[in-house]
Protein backbone atom coordinates (compact mmCIF):
# COMPACT_ATOMS: atom_id res chain seq x y z
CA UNK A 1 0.00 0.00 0.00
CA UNK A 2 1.30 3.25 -0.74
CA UNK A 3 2.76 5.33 2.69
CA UNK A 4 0.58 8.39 3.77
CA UNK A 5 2.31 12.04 3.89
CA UNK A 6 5.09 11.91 6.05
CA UNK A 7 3.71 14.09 9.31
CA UNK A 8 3.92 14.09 13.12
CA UNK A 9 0.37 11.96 13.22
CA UNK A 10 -0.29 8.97 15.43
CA UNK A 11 -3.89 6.86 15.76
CA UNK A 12 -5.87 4.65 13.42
CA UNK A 13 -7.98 7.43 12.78
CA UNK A 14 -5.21 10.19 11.55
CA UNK A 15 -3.40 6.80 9.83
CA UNK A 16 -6.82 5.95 7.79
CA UNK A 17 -7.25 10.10 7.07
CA UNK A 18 -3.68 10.07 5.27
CA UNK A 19 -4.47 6.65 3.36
CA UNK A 20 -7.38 8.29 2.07
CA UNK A 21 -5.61 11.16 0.66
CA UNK A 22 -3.15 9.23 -0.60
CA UNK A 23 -5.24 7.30 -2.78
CA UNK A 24 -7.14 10.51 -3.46
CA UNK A 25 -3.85 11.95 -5.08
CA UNK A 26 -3.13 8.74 -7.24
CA UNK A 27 -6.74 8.15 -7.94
CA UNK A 28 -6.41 7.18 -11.58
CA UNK A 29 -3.22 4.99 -11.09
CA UNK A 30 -4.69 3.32 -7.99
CA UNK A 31 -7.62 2.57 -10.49
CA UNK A 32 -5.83 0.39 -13.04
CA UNK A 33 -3.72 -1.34 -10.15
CA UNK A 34 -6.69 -1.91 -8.55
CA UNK A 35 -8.37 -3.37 -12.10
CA UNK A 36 -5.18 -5.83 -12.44
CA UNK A 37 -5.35 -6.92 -8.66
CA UNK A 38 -2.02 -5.45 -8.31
CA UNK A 39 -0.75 -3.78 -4.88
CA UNK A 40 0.50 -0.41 -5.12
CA UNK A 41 4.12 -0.29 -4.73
CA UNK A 42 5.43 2.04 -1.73
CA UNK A 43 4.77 6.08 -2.22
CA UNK A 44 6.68 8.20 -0.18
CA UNK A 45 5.35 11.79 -0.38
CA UNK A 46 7.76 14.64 -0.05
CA UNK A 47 7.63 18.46 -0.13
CA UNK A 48 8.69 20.19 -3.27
CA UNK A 49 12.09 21.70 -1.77
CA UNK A 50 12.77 17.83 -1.29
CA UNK A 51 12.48 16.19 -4.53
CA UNK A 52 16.41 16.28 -6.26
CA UNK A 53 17.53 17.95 -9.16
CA UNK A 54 17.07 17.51 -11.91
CA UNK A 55 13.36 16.21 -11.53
CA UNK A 56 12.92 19.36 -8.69
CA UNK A 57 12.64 21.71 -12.38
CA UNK A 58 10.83 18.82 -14.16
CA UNK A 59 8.49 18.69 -11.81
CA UNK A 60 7.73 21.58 -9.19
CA UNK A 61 6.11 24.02 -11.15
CA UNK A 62 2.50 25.01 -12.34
CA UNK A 63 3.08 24.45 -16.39
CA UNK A 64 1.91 21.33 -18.50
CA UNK A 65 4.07 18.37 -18.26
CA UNK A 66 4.45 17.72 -22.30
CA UNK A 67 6.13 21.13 -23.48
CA UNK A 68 8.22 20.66 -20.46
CA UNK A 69 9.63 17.04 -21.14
CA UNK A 70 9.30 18.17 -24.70
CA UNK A 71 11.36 21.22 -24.19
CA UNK A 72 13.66 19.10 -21.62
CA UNK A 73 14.70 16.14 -24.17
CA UNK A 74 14.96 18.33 -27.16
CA UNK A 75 11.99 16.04 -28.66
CA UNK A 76 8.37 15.81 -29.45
CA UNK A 77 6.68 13.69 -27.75
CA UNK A 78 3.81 10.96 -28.48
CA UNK A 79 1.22 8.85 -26.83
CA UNK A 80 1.29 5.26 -26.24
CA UNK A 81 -1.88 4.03 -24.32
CA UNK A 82 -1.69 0.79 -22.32
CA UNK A 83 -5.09 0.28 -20.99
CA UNK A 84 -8.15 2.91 -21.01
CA UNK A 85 -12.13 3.07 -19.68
CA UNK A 86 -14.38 5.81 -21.39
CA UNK A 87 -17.43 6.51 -20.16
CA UNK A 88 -19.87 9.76 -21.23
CA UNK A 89 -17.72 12.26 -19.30
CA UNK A 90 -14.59 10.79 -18.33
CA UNK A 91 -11.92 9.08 -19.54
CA UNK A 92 -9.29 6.91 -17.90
CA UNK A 93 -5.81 6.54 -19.40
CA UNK A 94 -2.64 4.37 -17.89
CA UNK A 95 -0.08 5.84 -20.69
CA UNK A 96 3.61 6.24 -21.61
CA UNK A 97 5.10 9.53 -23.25
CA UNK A 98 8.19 8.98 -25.27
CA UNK A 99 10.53 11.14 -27.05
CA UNK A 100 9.97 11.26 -30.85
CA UNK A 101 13.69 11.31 -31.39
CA UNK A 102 14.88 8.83 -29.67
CA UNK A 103 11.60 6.98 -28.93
CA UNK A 104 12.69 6.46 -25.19
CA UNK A 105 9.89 6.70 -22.47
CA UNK A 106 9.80 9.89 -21.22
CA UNK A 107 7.02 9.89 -18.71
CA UNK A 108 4.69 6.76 -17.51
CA UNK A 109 1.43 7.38 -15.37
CA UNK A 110 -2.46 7.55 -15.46
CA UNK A 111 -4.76 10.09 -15.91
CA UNK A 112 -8.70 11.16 -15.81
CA UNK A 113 -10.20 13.27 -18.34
CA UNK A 114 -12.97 15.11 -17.56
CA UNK A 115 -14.76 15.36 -21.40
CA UNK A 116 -17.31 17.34 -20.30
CA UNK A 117 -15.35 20.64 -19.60
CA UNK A 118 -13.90 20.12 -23.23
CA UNK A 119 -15.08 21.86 -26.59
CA UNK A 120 -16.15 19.11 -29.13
CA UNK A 121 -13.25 19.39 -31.23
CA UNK A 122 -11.02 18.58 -28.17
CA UNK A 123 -12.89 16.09 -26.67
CA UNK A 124 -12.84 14.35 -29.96
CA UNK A 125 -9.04 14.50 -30.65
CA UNK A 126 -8.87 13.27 -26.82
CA UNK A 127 -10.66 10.02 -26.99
CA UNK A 128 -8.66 9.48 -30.09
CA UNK A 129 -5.81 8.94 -28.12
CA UNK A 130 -2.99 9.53 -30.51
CA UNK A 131 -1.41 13.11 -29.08
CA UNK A 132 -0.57 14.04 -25.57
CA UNK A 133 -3.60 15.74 -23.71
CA UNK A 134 -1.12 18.27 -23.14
CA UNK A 135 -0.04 18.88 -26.61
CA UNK A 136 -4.11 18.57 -27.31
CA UNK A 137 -4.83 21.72 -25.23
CA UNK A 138 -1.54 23.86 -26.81
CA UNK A 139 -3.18 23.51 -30.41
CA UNK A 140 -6.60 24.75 -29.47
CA UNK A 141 -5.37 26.94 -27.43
CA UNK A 142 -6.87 25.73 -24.35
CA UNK A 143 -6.00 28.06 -21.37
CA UNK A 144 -5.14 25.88 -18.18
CA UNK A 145 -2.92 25.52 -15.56
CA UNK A 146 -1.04 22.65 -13.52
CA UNK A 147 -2.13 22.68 -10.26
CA UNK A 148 0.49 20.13 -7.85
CA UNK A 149 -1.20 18.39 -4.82
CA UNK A 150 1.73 16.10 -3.77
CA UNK A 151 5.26 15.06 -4.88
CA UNK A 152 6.58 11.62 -4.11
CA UNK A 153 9.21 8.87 -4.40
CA UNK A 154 8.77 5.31 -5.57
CA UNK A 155 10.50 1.84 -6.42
CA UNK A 156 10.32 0.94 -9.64
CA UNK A 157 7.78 -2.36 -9.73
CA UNK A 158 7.58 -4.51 -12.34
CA UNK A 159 5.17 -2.76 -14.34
CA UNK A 160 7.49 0.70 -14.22
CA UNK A 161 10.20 -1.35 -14.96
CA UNK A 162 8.82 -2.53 -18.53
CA UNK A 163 6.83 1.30 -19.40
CA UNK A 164 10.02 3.37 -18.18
CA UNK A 165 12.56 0.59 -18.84
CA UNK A 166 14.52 0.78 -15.36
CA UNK A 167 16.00 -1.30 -13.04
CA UNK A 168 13.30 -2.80 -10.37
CA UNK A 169 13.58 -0.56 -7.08
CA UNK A 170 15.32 1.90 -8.41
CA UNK A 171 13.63 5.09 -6.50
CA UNK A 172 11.46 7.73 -9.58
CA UNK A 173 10.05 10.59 -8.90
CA UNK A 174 6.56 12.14 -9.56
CA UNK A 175 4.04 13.88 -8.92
CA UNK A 176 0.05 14.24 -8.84
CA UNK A 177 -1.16 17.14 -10.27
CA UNK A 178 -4.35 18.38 -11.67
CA UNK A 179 -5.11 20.32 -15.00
CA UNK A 180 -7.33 23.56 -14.35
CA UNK A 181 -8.94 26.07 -16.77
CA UNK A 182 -9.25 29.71 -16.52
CA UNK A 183 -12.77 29.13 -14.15
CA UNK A 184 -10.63 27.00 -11.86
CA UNK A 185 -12.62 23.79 -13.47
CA UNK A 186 -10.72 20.34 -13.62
CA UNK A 187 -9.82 19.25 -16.77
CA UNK A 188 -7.67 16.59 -15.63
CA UNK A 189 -6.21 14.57 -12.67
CA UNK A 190 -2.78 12.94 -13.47
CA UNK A 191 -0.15 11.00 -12.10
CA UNK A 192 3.09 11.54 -13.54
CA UNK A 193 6.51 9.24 -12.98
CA UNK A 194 9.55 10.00 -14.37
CA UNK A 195 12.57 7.61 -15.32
CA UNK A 196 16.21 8.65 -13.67
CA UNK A 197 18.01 10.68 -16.12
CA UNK A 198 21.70 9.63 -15.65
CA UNK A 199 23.12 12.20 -17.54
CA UNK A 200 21.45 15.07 -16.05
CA UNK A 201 22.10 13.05 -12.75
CA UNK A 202 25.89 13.17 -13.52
CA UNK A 203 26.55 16.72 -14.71
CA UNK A 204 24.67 17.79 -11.69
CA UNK A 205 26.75 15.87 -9.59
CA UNK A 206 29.89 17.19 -11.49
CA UNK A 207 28.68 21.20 -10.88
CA UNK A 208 28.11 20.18 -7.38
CA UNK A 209 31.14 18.97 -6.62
CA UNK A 210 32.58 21.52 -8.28
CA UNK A 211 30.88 24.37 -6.54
């Protein structure tokens, strides 16, 4: 089960409180574990100022996570979907972004679409599932916002170990984070791993040291 925030609480009751915002924030990845019969592997939620560099800039901020990776490997990105459930208004995605370039995974995690906040045109290209929501809202000029609940750590289970091809327990970061529009509506509620980048890893290291 994943661990609650890390705070001074004691009791059952405080204990159950934090489970249940735990699996609040990873609502649409706890779904498809939960599908598969699959136990969540161990979340360890952190502050913002704790997650490392360089996943700290990846991460902590308010912008959409596909012009950032996009920006960040020099790449376009694309879609691949591994399992989804549409219903009228919502859609549920477990998903993979990888780098057009280089076709490495990028980004693996789940998200919920709300449809009905979306224009046709956008809902359409959404269920379609062949470009990044992200990407989606940038060419109709969507106007939203990320909107961070939580930042964590996690080992690498056997089913990040085949999306973000890494070595099993190897600690990712992530977040979950929500999509807003300008009325403060949710568009979308996301959960977002990253693989380690070893060369960013490294030259940090290096200017570290250095420094």
């Amino acid at each position: 089960m994943p661990a609650t925030p890390d705070r001074a609480a004691s009791g059952t009751h405080q204990a159950s409180a934090d489970l249940a915002q735990a699996l609040h924030w990873l609502m649409p990845l706890h779904f498809f574990y939960e599908q598969s019969g699959e136990p969540l592997p161990d979340f360890r939620f952190m502050g913002g100022k704790e997650v490392p560099y360089p996943y700290r800039s990846l991460l902590v901020h308010e912008n959409d996570m596909t012009p950032t990776l996009a920006a960040f490997h020099h790449s376009k990105l694309y879609l691949e979907v591994h399992e989804k459930v549409l219903t009228d208004d919502y859609l549920l995605r477990l998903v993979t972004l990888h780098a057009a370039a280089s076709d490495l995974p990028v980004e693996f995690g789940a998200i919920g679409i709300h449809l009905g906040s979306l224009p046709g045109e956008v809902r359409d290209a959404v269920i379609e599932g062949r470009i990044p929501l992200g990407a989606i809202l940038g060419k109709f000029e969507v106007v939203h916002h990320g909107s961070p609940a939580a930042f964590f750590s996690v080992p690498a289970d056997d089913l990040m170990v085949r999306t973000l091809r890494q070595a099993e327990g190897v600690s990712l970061f992530g977040r979950c984070n929500q999509l807003v529009d300008d009325d403060g509506l949710v568009i979308a509620d996301i959960v977002e791993i990253l693989p380690r980048s070893d060369e960013s890893e490294r030259w940090i290291g290096g200017v570290n040291k250095d420094s």
